[in-house]
PDB file of N, CA and C in Angstrom:
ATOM      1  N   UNK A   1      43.389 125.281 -28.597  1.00  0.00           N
ATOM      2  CA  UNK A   1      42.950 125.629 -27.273  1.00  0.00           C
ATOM      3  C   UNK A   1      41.424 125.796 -27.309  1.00  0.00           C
ATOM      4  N   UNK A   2      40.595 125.249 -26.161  1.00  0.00           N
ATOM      5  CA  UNK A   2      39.191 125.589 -26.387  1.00  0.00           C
ATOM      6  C   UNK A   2      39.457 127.122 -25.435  1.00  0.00           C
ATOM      7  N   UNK A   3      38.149 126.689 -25.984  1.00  0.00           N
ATOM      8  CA  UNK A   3      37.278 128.500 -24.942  1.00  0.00           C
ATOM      9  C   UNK A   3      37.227 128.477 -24.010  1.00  0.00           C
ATOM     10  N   UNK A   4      37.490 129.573 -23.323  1.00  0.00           N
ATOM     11  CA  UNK A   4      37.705 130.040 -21.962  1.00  0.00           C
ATOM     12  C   UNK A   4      38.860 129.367 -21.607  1.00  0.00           C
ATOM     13  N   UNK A   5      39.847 128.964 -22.041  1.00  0.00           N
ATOM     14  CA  UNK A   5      41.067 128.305 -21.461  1.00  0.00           C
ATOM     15  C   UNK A   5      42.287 129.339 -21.921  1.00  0.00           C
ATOM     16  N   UNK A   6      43.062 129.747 -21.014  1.00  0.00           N
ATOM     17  CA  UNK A   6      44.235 130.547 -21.147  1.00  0.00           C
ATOM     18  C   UNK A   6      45.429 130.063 -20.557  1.00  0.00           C
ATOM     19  N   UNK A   7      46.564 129.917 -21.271  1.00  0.00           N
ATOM     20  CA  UNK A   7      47.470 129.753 -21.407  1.00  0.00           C
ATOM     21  C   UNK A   7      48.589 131.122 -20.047  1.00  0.00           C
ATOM     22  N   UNK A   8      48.861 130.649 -18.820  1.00  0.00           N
ATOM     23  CA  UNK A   8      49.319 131.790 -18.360  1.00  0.00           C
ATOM     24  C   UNK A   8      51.002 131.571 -18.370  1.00  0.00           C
ATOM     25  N   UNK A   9      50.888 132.686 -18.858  1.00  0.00           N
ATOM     26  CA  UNK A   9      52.420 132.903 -19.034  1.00  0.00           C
ATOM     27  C   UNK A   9      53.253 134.393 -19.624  1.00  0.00           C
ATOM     28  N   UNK A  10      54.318 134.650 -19.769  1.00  0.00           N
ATOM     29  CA  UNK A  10      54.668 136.461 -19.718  1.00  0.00           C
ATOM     30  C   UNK A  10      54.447 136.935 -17.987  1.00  0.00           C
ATOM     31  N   UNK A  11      54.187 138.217 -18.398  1.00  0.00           N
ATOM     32  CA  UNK A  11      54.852 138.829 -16.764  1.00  0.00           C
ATOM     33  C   UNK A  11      53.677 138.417 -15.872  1.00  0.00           C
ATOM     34  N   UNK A  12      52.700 138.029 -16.731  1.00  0.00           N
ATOM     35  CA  UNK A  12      51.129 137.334 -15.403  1.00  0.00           C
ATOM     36  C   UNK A  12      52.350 136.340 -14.625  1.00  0.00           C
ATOM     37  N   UNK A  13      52.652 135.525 -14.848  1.00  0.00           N
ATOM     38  CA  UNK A  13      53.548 134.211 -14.613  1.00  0.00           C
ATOM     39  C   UNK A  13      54.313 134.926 -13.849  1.00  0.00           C
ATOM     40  N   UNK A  14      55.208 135.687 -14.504  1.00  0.00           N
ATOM     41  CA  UNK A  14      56.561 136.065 -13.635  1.00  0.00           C
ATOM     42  C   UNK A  14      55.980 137.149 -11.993  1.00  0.00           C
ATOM     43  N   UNK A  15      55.294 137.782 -12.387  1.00  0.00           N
ATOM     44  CA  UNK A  15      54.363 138.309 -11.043  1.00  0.00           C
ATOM     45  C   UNK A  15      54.227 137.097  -9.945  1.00  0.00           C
ATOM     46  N   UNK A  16      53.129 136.138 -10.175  1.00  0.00           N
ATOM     47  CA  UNK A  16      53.350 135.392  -9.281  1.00  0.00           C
ATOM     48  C   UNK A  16      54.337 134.495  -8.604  1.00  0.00           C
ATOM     49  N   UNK A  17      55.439 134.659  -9.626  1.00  0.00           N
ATOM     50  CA  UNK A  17      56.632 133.849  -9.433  1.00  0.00           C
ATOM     51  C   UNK A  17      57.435 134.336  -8.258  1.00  0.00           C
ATOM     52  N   UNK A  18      57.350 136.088  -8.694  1.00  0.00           N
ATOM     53  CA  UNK A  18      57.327 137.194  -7.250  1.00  0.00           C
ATOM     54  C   UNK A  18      56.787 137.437  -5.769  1.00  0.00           C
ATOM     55  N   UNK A  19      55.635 137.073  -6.277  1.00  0.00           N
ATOM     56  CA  UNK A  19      54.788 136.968  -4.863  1.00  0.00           C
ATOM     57  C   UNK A  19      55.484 136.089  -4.071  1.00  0.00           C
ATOM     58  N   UNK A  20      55.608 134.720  -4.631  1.00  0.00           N
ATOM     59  CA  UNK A  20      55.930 133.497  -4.122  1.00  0.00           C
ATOM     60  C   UNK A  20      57.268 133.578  -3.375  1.00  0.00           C
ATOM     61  N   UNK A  21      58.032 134.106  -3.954  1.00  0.00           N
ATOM     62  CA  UNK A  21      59.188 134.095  -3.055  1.00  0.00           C
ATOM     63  C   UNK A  21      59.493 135.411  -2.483  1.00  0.00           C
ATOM     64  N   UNK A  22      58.531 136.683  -2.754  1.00  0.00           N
ATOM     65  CA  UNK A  22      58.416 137.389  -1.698  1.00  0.00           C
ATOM     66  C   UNK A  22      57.919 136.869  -0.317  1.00  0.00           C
ATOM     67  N   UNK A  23      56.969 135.843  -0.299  1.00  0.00           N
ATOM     68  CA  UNK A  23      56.197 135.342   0.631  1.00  0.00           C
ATOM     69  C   UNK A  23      57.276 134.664   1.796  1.00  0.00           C
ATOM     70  N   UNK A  24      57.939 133.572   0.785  1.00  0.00           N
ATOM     71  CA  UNK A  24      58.863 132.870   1.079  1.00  0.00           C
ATOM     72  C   UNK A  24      59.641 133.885   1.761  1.00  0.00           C
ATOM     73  N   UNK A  25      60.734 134.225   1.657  1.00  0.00           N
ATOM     74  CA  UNK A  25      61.488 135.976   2.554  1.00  0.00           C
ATOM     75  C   UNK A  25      60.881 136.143   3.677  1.00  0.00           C
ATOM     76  N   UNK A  26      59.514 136.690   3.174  1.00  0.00           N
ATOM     77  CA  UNK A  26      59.343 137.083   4.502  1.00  0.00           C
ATOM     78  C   UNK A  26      59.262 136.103   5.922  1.00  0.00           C
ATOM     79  N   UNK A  27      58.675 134.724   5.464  1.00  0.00           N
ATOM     80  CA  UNK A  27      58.511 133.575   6.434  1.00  0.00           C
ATOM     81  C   UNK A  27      59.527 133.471   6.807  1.00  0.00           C
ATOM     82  N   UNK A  28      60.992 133.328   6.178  1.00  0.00           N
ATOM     83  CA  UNK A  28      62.222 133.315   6.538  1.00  0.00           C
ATOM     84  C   UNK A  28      62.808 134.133   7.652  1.00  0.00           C
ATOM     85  N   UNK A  29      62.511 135.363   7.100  1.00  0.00           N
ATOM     86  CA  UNK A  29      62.893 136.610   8.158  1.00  0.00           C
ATOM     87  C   UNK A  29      62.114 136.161   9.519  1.00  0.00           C
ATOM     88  N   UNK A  30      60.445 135.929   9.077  1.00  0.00           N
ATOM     89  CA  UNK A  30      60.293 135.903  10.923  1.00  0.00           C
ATOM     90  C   UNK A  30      60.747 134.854  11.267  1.00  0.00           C
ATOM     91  N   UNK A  31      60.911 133.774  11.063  1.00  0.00           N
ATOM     92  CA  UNK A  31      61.416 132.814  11.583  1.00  0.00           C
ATOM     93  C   UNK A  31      63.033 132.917  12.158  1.00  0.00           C
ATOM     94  N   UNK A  32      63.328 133.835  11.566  1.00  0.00           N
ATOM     95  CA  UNK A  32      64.578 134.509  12.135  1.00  0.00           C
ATOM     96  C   UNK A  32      64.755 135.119  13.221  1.00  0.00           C
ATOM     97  N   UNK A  33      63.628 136.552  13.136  1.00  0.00           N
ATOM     98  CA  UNK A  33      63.674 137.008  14.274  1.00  0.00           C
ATOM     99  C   UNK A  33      63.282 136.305  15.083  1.00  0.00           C
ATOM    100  N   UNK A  34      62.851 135.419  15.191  1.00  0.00           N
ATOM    101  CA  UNK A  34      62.075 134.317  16.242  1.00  0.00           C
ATOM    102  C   UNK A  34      63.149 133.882  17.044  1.00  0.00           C
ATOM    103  N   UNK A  35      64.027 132.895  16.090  1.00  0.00           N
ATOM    104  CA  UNK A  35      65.125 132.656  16.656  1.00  0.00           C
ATOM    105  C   UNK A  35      65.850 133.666  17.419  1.00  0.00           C
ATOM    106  N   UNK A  36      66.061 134.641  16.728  1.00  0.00           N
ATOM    107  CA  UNK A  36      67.363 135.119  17.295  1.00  0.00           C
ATOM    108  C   UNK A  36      66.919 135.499  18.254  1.00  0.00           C
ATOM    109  N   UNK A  37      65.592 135.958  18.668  1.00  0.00           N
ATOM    110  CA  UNK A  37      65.316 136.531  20.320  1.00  0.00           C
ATOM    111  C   UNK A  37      64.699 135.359  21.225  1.00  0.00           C
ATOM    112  N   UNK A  38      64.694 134.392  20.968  1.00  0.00           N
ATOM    113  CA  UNK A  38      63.989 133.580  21.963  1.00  0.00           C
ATOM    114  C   UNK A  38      64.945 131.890  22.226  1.00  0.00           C
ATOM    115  N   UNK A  39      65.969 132.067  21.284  1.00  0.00           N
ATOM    116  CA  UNK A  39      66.203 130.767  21.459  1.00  0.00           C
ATOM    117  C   UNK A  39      67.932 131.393  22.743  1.00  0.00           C
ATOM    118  N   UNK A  40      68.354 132.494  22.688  1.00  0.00           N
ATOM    119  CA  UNK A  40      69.037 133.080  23.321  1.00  0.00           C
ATOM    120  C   UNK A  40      68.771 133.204  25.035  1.00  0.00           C
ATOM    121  N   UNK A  41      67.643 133.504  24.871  1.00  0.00           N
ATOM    122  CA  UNK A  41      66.543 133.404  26.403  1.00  0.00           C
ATOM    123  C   UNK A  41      66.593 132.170  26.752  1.00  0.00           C
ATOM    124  N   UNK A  42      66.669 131.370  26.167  1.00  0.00           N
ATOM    125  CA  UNK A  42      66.085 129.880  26.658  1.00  0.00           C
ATOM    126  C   UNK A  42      67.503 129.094  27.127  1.00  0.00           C
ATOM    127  N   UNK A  43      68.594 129.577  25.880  1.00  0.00           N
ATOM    128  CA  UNK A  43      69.863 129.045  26.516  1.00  0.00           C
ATOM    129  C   UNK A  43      70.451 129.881  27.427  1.00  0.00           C
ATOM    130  N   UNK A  44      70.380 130.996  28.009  1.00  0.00           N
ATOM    131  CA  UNK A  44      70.528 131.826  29.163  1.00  0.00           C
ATOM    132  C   UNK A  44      70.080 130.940  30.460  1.00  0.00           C
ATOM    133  N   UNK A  45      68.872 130.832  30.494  1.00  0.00           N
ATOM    134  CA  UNK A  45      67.997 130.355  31.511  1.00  0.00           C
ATOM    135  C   UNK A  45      69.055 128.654  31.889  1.00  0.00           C
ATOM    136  N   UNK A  46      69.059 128.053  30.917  1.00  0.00           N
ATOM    137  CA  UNK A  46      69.296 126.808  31.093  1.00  0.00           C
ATOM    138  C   UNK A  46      70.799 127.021  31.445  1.00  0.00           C
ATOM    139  N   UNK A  47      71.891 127.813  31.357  1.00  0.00           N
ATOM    140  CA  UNK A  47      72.940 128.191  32.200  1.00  0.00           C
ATOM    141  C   UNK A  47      72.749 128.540  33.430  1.00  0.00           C
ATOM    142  N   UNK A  48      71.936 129.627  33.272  1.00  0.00           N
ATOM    143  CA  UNK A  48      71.511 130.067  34.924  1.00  0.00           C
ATOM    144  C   UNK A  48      71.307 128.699  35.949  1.00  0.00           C
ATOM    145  N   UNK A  49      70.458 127.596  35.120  1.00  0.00           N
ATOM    146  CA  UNK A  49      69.662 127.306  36.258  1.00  0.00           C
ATOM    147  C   UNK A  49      70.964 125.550  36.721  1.00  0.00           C
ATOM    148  N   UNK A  50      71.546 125.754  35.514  1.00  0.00           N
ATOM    149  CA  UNK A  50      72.687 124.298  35.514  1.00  0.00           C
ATOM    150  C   UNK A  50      73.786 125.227  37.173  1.00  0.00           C
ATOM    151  N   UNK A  51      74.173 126.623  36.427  1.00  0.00           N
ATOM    152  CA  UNK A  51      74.744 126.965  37.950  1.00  0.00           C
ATOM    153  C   UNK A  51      74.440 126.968  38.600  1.00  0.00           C
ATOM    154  N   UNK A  52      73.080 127.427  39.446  1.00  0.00           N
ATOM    155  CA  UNK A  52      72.553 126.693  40.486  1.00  0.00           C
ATOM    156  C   UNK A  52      72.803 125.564  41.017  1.00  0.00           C
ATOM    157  N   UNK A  53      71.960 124.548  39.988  1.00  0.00           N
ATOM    158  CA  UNK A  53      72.523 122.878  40.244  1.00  0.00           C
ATOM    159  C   UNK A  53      73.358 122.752  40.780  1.00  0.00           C
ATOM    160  N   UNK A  54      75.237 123.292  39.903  1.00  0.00           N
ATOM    161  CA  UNK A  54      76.235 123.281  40.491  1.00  0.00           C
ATOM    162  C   UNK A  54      76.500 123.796  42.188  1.00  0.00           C
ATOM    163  N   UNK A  55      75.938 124.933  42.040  1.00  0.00           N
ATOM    164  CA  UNK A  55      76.181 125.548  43.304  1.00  0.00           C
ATOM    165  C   UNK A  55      75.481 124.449  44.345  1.00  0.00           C
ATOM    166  N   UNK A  56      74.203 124.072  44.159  1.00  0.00           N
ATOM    167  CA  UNK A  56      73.923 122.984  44.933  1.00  0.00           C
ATOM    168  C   UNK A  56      74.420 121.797  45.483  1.00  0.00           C
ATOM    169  N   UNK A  57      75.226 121.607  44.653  1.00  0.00           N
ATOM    170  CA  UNK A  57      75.551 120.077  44.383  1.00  0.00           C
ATOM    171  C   UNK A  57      76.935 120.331  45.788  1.00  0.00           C
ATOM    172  N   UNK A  58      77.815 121.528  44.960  1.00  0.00           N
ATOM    173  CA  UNK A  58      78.620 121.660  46.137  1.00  0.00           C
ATOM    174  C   UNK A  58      78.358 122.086  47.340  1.00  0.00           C
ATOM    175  N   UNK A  59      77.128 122.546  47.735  1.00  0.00           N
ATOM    176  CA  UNK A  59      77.040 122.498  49.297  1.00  0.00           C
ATOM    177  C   UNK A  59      76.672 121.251  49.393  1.00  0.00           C
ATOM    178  N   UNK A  60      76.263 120.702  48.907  1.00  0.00           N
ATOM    179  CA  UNK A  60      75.553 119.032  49.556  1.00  0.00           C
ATOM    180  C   UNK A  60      76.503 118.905  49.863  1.00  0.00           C
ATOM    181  N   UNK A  61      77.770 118.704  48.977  1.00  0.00           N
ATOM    182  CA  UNK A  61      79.223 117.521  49.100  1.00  0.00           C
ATOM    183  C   UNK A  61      80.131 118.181  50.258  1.00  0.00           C
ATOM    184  N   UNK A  62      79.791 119.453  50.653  1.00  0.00           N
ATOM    185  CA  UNK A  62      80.624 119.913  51.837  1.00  0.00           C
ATOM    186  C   UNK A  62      81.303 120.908  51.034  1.00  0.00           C
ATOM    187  N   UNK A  63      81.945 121.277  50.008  1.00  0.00           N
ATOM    188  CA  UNK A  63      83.008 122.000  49.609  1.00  0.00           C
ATOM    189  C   UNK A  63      82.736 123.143  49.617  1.00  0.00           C
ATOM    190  N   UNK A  64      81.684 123.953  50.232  1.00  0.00           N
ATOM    191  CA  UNK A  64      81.520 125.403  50.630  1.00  0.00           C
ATOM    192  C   UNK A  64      80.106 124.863  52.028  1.00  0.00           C
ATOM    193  N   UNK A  65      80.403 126.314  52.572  1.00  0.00           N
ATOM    194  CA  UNK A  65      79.985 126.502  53.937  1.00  0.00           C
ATOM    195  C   UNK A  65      78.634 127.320  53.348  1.00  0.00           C
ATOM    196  N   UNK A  66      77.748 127.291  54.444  1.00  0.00           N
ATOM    197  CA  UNK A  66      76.430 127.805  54.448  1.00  0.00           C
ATOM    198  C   UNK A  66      76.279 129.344  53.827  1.00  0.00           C
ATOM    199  N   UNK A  67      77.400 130.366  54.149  1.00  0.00           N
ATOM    200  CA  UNK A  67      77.645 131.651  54.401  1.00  0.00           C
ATOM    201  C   UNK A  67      78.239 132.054  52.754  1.00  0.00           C
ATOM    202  N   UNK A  68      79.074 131.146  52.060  1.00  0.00           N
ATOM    203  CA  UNK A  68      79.240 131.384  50.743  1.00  0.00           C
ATOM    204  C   UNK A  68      78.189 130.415  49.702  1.00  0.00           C
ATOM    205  N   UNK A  69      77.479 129.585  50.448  1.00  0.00           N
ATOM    206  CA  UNK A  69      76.486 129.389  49.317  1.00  0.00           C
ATOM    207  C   UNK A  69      75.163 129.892  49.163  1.00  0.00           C
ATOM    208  N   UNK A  70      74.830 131.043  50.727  1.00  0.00           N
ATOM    209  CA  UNK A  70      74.112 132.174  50.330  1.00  0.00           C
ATOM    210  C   UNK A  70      74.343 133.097  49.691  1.00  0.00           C
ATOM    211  N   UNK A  71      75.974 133.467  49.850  1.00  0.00           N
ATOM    212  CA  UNK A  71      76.373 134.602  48.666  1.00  0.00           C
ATOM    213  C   UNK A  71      76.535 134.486  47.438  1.00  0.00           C
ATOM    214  N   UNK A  72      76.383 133.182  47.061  1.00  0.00           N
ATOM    215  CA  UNK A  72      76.935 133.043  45.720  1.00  0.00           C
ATOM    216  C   UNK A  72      75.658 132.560  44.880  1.00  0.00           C
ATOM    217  N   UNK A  73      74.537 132.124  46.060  1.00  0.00           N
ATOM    218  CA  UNK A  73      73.220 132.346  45.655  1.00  0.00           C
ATOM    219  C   UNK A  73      72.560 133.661  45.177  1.00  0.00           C
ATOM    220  N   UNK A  74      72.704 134.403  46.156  1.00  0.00           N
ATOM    221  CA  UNK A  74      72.448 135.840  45.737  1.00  0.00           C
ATOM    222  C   UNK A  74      72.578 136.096  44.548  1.00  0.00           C
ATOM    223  N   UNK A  75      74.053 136.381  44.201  1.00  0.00           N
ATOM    224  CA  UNK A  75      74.827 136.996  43.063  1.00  0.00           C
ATOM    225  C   UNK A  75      73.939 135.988  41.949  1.00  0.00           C
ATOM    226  N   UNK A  76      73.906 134.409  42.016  1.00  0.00           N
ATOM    227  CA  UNK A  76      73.473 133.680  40.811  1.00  0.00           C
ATOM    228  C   UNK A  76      71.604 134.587  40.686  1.00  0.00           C
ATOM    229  N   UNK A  77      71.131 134.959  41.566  1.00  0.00           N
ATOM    230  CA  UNK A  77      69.978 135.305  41.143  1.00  0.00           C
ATOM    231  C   UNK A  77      69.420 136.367  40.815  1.00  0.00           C
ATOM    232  N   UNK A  78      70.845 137.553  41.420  1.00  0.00           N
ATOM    233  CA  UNK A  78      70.990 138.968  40.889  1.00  0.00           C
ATOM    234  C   UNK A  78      69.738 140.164  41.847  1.00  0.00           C
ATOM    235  N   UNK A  79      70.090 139.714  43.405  1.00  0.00           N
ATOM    236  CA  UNK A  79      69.157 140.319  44.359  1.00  0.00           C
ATOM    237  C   UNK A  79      70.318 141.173  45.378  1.00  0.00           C
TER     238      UNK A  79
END
């Protein structure tokens, strides 16, 4: 080995071996919580807004009257 060159290895090594997949964990976790609170919101919304659609679709076609597709508007928008 020349000079100034070191060989790393023993718990120097295993330390960073630690860091590394401490690091790793943690990226995991937020990426978790990420998911779990935002991808829930997003498929909420996109139900909400498909019932609507629906509700729309059937007043166009006639199969409810003016008077239940304000009420059932309401209720879909929670007023």
């Amino acid at each position: 080995m020349r000079r100034g060159e070191e060989v790393v290895e023993g718990p120097v090594f295993f330390g960073g071996f630690i860091f590394l997949i401490l690091w790793f964990v943690l990226f995991c976790a937020a990426a978790g919580l990420v998911a779990y609170f935002i991808i829930p919101a997003i498929v909420q919304k996109v139900r909400h807004d498909s019932a609507l659609v629906t509700l729309e679709q059937r007043f166009a076609r006639g199969e409810i009257d003016s008077e239940e597709f304000k009420k059932r508007r309401q209720e879909l928008l929670g007023r």
